[in-house]
ModelCIF file with pLDDT and N, C-alpha, C, O atoms, coordinates in Angstrom:
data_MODEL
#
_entry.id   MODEL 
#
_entity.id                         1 
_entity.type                       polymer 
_entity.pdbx_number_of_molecules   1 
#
_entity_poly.entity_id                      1 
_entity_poly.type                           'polypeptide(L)' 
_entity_poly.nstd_linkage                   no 
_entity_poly.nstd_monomer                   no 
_entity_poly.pdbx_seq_one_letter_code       
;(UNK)(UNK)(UNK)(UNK)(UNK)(UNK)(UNK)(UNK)(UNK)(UNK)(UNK)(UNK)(UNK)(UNK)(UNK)(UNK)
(UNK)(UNK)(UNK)(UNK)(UNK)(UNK)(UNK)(UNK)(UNK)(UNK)(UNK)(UNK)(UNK)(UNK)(UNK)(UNK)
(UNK)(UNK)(UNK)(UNK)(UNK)(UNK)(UNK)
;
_entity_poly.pdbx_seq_one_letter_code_can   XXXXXXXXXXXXXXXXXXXXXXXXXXXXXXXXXXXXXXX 
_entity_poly.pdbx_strand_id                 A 
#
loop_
_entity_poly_seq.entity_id 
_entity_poly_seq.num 
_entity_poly_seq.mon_id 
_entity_poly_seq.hetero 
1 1  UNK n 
1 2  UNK n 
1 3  UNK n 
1 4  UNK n 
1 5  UNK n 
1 6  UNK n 
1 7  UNK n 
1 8  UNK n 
1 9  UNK n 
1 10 UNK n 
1 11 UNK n 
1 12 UNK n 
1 13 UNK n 
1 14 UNK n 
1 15 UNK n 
1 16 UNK n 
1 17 UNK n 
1 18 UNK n 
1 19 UNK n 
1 20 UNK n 
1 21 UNK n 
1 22 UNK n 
1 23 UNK n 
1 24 UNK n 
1 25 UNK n 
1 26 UNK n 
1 27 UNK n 
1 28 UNK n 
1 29 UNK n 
1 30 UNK n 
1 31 UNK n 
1 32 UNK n 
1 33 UNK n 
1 34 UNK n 
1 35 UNK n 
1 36 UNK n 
1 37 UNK n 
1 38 UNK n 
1 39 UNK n 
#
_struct_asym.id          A 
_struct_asym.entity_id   1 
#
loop_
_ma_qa_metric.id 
_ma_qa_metric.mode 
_ma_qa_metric.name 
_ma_qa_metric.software_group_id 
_ma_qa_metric.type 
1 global pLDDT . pLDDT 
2 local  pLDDT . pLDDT 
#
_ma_qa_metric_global.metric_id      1 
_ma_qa_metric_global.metric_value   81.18 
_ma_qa_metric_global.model_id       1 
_ma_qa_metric_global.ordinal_id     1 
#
loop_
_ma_qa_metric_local.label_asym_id 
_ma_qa_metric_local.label_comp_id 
_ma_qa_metric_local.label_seq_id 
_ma_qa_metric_local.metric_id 
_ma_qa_metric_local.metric_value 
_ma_qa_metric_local.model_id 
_ma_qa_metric_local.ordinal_id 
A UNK 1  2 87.00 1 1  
A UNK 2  2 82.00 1 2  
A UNK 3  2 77.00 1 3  
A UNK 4  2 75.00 1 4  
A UNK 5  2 83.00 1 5  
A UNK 6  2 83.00 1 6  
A UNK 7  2 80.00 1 7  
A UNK 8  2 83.00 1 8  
A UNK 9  2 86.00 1 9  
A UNK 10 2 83.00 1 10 
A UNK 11 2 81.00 1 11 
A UNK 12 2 83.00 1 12 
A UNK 13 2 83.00 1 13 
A UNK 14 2 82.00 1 14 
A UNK 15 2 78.00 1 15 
A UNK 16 2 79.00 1 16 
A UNK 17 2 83.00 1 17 
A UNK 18 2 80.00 1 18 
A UNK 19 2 79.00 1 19 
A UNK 20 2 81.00 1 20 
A UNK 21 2 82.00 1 21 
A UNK 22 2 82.00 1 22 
A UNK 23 2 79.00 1 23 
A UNK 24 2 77.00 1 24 
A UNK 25 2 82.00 1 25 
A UNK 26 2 80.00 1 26 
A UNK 27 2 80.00 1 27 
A UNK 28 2 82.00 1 28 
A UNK 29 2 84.00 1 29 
A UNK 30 2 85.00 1 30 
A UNK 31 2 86.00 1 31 
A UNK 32 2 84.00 1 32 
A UNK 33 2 82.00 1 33 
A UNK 34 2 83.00 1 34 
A UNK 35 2 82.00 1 35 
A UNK 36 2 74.00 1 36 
A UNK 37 2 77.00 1 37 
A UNK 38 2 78.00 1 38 
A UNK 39 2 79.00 1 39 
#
loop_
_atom_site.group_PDB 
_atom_site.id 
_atom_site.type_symbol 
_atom_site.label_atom_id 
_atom_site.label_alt_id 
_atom_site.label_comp_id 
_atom_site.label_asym_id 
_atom_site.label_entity_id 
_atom_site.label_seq_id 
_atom_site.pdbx_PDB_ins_code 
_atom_site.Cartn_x 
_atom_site.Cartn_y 
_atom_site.Cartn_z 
_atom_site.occupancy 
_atom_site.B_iso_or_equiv 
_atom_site.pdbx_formal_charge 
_atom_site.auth_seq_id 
_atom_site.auth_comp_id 
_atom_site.auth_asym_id 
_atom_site.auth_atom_id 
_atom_site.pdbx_PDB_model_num 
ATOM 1   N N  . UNK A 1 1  ? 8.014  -4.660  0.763   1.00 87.00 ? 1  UNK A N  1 
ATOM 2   C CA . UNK A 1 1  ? 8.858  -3.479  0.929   1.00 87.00 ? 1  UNK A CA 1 
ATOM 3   C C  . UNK A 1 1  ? 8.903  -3.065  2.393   1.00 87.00 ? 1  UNK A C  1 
ATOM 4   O O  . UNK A 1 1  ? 7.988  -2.980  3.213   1.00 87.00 ? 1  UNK A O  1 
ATOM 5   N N  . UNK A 1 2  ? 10.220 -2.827  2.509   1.00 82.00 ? 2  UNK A N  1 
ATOM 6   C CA . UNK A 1 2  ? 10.405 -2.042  4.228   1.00 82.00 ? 2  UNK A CA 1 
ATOM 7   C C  . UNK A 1 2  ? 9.517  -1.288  4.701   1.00 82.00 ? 2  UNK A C  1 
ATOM 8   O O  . UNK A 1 2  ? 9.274  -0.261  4.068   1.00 82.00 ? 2  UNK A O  1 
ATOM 9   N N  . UNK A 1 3  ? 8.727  -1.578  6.011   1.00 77.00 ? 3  UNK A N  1 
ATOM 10  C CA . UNK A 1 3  ? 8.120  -0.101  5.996   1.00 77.00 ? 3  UNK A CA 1 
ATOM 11  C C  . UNK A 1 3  ? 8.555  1.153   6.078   1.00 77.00 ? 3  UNK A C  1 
ATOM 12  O O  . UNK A 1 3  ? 7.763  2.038   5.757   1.00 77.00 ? 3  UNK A O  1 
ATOM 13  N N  . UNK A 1 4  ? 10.181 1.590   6.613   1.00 75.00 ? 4  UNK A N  1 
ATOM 14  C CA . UNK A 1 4  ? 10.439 2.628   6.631   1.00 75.00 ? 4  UNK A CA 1 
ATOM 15  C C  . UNK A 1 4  ? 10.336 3.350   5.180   1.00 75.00 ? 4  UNK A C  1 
ATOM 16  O O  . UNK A 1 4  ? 10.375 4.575   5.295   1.00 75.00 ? 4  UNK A O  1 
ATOM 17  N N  . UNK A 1 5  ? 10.181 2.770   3.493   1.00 83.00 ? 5  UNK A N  1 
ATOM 18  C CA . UNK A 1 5  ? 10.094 3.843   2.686   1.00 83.00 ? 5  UNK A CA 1 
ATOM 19  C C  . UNK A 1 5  ? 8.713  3.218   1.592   1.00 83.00 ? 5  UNK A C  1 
ATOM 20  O O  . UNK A 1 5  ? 8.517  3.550   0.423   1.00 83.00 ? 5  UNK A O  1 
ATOM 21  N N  . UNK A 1 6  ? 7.996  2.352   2.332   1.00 83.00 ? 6  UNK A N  1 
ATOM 22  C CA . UNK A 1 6  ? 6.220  2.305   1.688   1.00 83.00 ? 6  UNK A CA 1 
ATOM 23  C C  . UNK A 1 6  ? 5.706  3.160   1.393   1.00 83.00 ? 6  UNK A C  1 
ATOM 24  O O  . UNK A 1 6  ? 5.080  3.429   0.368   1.00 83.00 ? 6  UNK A O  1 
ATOM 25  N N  . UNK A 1 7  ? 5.938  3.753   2.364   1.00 80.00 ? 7  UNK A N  1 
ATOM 26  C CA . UNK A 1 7  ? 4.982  5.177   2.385   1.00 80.00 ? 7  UNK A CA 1 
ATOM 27  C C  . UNK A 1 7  ? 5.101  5.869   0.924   1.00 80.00 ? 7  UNK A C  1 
ATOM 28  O O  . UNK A 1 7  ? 4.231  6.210   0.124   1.00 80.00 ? 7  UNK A O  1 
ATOM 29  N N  . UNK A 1 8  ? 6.612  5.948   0.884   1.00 83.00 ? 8  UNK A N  1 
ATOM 30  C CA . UNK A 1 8  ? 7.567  6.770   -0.248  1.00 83.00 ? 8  UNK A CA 1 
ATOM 31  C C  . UNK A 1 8  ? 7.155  6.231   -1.731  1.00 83.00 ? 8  UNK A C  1 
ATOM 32  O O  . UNK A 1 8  ? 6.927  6.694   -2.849  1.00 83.00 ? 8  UNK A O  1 
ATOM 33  N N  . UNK A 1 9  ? 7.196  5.064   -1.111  1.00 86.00 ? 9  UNK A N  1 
ATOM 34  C CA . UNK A 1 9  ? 6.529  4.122   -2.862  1.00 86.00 ? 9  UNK A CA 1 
ATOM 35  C C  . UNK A 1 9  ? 5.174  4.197   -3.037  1.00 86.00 ? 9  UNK A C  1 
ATOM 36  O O  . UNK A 1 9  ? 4.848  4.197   -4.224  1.00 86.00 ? 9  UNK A O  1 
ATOM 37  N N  . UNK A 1 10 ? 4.481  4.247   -2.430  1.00 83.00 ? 10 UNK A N  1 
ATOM 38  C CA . UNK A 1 10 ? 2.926  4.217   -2.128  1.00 83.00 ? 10 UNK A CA 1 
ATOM 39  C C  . UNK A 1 10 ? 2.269  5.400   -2.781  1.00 83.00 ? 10 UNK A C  1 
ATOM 40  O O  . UNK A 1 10 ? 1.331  5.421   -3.578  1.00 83.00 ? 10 UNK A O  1 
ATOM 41  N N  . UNK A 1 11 ? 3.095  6.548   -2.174  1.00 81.00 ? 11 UNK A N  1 
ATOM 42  C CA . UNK A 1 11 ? 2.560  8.061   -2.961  1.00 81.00 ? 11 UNK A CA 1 
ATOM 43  C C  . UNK A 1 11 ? 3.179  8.039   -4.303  1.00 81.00 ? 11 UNK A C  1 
ATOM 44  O O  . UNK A 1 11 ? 2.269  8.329   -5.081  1.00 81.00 ? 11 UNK A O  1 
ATOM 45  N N  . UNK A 1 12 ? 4.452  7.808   -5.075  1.00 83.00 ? 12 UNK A N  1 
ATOM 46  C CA . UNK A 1 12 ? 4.733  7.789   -6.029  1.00 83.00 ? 12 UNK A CA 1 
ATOM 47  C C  . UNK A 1 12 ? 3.773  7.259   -6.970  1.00 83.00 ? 12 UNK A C  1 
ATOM 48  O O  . UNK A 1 12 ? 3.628  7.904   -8.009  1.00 83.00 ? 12 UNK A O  1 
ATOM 49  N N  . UNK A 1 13 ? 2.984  6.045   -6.783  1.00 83.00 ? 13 UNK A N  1 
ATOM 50  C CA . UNK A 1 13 ? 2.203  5.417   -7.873  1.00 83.00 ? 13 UNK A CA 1 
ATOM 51  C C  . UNK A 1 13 ? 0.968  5.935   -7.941  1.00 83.00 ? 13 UNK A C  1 
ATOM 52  O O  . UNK A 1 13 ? 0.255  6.331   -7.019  1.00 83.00 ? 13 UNK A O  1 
ATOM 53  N N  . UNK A 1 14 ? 0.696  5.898   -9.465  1.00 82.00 ? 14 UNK A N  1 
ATOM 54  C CA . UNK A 1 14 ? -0.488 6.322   -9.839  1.00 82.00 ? 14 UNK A CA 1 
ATOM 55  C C  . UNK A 1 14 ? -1.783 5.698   -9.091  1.00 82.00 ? 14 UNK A C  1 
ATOM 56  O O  . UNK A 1 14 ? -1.890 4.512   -8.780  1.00 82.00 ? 14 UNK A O  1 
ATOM 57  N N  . UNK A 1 15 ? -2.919 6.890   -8.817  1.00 78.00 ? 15 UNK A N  1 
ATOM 58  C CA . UNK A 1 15 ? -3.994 5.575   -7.739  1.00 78.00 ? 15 UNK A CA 1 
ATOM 59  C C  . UNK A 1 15 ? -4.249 4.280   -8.510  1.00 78.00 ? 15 UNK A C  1 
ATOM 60  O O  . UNK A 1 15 ? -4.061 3.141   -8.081  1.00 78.00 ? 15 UNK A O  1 
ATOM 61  N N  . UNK A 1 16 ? -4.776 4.685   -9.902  1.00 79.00 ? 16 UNK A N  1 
ATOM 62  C CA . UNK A 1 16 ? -5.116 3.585   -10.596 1.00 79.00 ? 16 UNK A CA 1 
ATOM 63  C C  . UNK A 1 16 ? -4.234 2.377   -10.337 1.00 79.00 ? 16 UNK A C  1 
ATOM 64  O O  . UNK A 1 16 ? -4.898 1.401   -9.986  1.00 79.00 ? 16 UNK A O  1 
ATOM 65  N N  . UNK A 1 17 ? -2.865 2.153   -10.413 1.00 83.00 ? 17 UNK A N  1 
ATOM 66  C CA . UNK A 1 17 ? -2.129 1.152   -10.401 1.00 83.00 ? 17 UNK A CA 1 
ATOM 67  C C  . UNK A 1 17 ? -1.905 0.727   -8.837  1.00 83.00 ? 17 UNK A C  1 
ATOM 68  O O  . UNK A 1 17 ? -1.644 -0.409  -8.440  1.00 83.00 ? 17 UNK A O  1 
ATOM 69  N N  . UNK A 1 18 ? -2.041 1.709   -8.173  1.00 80.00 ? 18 UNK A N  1 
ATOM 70  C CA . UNK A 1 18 ? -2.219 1.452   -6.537  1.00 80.00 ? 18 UNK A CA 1 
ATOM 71  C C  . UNK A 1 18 ? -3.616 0.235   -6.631  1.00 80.00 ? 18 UNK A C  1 
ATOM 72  O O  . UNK A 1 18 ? -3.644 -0.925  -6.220  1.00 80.00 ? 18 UNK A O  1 
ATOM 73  N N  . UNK A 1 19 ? -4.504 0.907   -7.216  1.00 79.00 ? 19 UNK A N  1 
ATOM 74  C CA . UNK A 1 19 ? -5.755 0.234   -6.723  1.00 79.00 ? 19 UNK A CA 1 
ATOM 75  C C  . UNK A 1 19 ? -6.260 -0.974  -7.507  1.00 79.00 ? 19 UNK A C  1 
ATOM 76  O O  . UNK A 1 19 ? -7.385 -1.457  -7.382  1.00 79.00 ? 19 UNK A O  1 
ATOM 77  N N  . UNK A 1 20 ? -5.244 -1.437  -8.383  1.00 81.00 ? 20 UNK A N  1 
ATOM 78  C CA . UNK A 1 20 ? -4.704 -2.524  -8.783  1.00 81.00 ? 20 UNK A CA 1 
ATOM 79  C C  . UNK A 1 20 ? -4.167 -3.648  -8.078  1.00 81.00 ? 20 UNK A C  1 
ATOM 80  O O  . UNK A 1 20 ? -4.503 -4.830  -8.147  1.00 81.00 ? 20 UNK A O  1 
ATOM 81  N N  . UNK A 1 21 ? -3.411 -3.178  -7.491  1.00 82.00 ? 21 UNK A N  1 
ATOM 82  C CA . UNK A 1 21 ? -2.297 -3.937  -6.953  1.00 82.00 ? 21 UNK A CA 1 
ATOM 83  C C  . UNK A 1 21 ? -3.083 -4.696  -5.384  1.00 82.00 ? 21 UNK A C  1 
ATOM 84  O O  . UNK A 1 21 ? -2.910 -5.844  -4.972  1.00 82.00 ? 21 UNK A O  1 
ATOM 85  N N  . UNK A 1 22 ? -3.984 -3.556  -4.742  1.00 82.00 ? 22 UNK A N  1 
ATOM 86  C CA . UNK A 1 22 ? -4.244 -3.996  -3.366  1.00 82.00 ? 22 UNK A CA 1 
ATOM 87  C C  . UNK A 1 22 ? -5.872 -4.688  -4.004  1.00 82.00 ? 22 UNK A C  1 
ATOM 88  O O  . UNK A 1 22 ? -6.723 -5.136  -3.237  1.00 82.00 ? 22 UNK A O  1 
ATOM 89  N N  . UNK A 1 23 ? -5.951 -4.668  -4.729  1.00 79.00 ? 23 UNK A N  1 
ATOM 90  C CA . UNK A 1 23 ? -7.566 -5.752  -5.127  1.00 79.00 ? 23 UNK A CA 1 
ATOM 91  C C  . UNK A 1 23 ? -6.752 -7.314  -5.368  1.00 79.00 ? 23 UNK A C  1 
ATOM 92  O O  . UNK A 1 23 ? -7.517 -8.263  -5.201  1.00 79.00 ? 23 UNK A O  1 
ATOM 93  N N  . UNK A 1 24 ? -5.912 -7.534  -5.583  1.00 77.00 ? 24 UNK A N  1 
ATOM 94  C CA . UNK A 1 24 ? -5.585 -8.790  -5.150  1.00 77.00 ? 24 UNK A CA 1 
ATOM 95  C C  . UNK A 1 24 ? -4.827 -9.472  -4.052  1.00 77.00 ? 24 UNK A C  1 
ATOM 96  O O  . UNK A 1 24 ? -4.631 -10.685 -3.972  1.00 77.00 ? 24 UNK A O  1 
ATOM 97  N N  . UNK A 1 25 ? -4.400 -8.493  -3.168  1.00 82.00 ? 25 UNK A N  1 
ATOM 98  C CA . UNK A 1 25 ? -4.024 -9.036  -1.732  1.00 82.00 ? 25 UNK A CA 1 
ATOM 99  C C  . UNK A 1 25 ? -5.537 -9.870  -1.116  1.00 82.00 ? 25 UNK A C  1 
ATOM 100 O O  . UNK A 1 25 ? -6.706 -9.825  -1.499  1.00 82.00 ? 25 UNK A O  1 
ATOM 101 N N  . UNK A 1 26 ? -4.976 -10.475 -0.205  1.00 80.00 ? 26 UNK A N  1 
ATOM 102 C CA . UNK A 1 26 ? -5.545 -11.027 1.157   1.00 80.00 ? 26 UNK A CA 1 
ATOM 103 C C  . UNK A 1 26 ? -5.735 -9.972  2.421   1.00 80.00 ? 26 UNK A C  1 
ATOM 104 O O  . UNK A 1 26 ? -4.849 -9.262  2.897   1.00 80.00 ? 26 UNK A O  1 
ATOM 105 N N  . UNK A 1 27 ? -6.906 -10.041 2.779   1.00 80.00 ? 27 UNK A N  1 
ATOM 106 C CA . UNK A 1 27 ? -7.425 -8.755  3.855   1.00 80.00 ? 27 UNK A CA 1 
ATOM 107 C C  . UNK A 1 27 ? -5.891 -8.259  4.940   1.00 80.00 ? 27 UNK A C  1 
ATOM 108 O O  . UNK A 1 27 ? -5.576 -7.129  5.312   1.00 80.00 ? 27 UNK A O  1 
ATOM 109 N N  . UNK A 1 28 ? -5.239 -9.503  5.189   1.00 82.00 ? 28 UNK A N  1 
ATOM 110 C CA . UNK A 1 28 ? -4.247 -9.598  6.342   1.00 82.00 ? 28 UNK A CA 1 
ATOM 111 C C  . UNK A 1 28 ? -3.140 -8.635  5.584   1.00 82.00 ? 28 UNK A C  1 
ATOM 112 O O  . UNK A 1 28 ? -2.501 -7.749  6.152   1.00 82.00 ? 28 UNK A O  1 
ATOM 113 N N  . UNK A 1 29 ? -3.056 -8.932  4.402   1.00 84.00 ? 29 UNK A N  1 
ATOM 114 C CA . UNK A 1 29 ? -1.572 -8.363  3.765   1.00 84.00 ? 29 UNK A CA 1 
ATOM 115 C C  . UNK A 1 29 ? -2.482 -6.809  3.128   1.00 84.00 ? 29 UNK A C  1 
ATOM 116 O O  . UNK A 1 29 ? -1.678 -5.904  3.352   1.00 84.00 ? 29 UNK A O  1 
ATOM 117 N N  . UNK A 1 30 ? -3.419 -6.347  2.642   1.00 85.00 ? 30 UNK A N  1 
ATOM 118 C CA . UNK A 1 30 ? -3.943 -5.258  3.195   1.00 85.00 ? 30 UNK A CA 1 
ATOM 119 C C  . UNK A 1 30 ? -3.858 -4.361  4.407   1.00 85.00 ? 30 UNK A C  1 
ATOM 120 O O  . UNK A 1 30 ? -3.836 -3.130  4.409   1.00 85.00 ? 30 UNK A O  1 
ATOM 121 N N  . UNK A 1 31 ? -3.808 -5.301  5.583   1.00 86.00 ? 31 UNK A N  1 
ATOM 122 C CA . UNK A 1 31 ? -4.035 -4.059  7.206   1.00 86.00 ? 31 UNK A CA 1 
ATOM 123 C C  . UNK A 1 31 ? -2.915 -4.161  7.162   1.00 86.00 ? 31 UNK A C  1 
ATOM 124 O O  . UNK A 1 31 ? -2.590 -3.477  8.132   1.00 86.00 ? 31 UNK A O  1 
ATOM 125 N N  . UNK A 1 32 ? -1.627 -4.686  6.552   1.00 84.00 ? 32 UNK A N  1 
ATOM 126 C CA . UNK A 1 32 ? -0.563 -4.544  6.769   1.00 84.00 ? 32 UNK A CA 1 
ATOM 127 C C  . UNK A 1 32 ? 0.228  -3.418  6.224   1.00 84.00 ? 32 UNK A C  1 
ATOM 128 O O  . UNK A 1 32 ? 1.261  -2.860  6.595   1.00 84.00 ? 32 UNK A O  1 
ATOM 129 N N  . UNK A 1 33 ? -0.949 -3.187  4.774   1.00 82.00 ? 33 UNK A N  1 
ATOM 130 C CA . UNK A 1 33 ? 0.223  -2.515  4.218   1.00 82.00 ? 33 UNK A CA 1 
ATOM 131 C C  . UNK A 1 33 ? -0.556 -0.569  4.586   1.00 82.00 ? 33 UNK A C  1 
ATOM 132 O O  . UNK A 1 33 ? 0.064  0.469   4.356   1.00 82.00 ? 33 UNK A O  1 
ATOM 133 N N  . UNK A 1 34 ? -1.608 -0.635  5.018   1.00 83.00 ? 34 UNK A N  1 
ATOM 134 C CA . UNK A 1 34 ? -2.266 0.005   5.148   1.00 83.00 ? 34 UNK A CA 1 
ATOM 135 C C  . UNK A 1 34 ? -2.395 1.051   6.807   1.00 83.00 ? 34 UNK A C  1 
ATOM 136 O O  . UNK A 1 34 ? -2.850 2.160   7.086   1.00 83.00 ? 34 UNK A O  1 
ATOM 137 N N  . UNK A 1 35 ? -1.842 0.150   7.429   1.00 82.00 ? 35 UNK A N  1 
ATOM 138 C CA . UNK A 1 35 ? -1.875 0.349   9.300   1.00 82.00 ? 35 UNK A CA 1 
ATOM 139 C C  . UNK A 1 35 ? -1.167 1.552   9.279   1.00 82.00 ? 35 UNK A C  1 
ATOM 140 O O  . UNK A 1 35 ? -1.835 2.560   9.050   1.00 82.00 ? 35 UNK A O  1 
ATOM 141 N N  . UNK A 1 36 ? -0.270 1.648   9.419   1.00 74.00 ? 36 UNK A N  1 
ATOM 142 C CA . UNK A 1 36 ? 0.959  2.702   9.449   1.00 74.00 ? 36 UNK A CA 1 
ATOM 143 C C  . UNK A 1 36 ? 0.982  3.862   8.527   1.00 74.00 ? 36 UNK A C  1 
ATOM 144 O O  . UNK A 1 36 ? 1.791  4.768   8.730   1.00 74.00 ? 36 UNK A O  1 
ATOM 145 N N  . UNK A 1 37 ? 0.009  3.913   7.350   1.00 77.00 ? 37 UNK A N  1 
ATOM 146 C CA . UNK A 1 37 ? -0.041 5.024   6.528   1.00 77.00 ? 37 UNK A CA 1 
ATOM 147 C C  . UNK A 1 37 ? -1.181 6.649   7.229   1.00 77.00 ? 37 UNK A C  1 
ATOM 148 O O  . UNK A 1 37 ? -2.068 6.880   8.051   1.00 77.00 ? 37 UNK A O  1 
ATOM 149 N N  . UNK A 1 38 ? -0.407 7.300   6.283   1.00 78.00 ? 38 UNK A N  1 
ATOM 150 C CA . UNK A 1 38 ? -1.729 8.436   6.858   1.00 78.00 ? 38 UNK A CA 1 
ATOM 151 C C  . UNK A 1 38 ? -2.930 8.254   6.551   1.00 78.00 ? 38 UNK A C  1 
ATOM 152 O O  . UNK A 1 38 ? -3.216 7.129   6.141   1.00 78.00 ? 38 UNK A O  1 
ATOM 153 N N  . UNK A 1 39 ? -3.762 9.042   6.622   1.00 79.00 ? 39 UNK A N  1 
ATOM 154 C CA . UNK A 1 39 ? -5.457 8.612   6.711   1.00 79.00 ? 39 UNK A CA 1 
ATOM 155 C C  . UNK A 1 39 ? -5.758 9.310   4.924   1.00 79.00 ? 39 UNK A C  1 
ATOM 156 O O  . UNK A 1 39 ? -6.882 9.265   4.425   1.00 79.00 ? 39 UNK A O  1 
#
């Protein structure tokens, strides 16, 4: 997803299914999706 609206999708999902989704990335596609968000 674009980064201009990640962010937008990112807060919409439930954590649970958030914290789903990033337990099977690769560390690289993690700091990626992660760099640019708020803290």
């Amino acid at each position: 997803i674009d980064e201009g609206i990640r962010e937008e999708v990112l807060a919409s999902l439930p954590p649970e299914v958030l914290a789903d989704a990033v337990r099977e990335l690769d560390s690289d596609d993690v700091v990626d999706l992660i760099e640019d968000l708020e803290e």
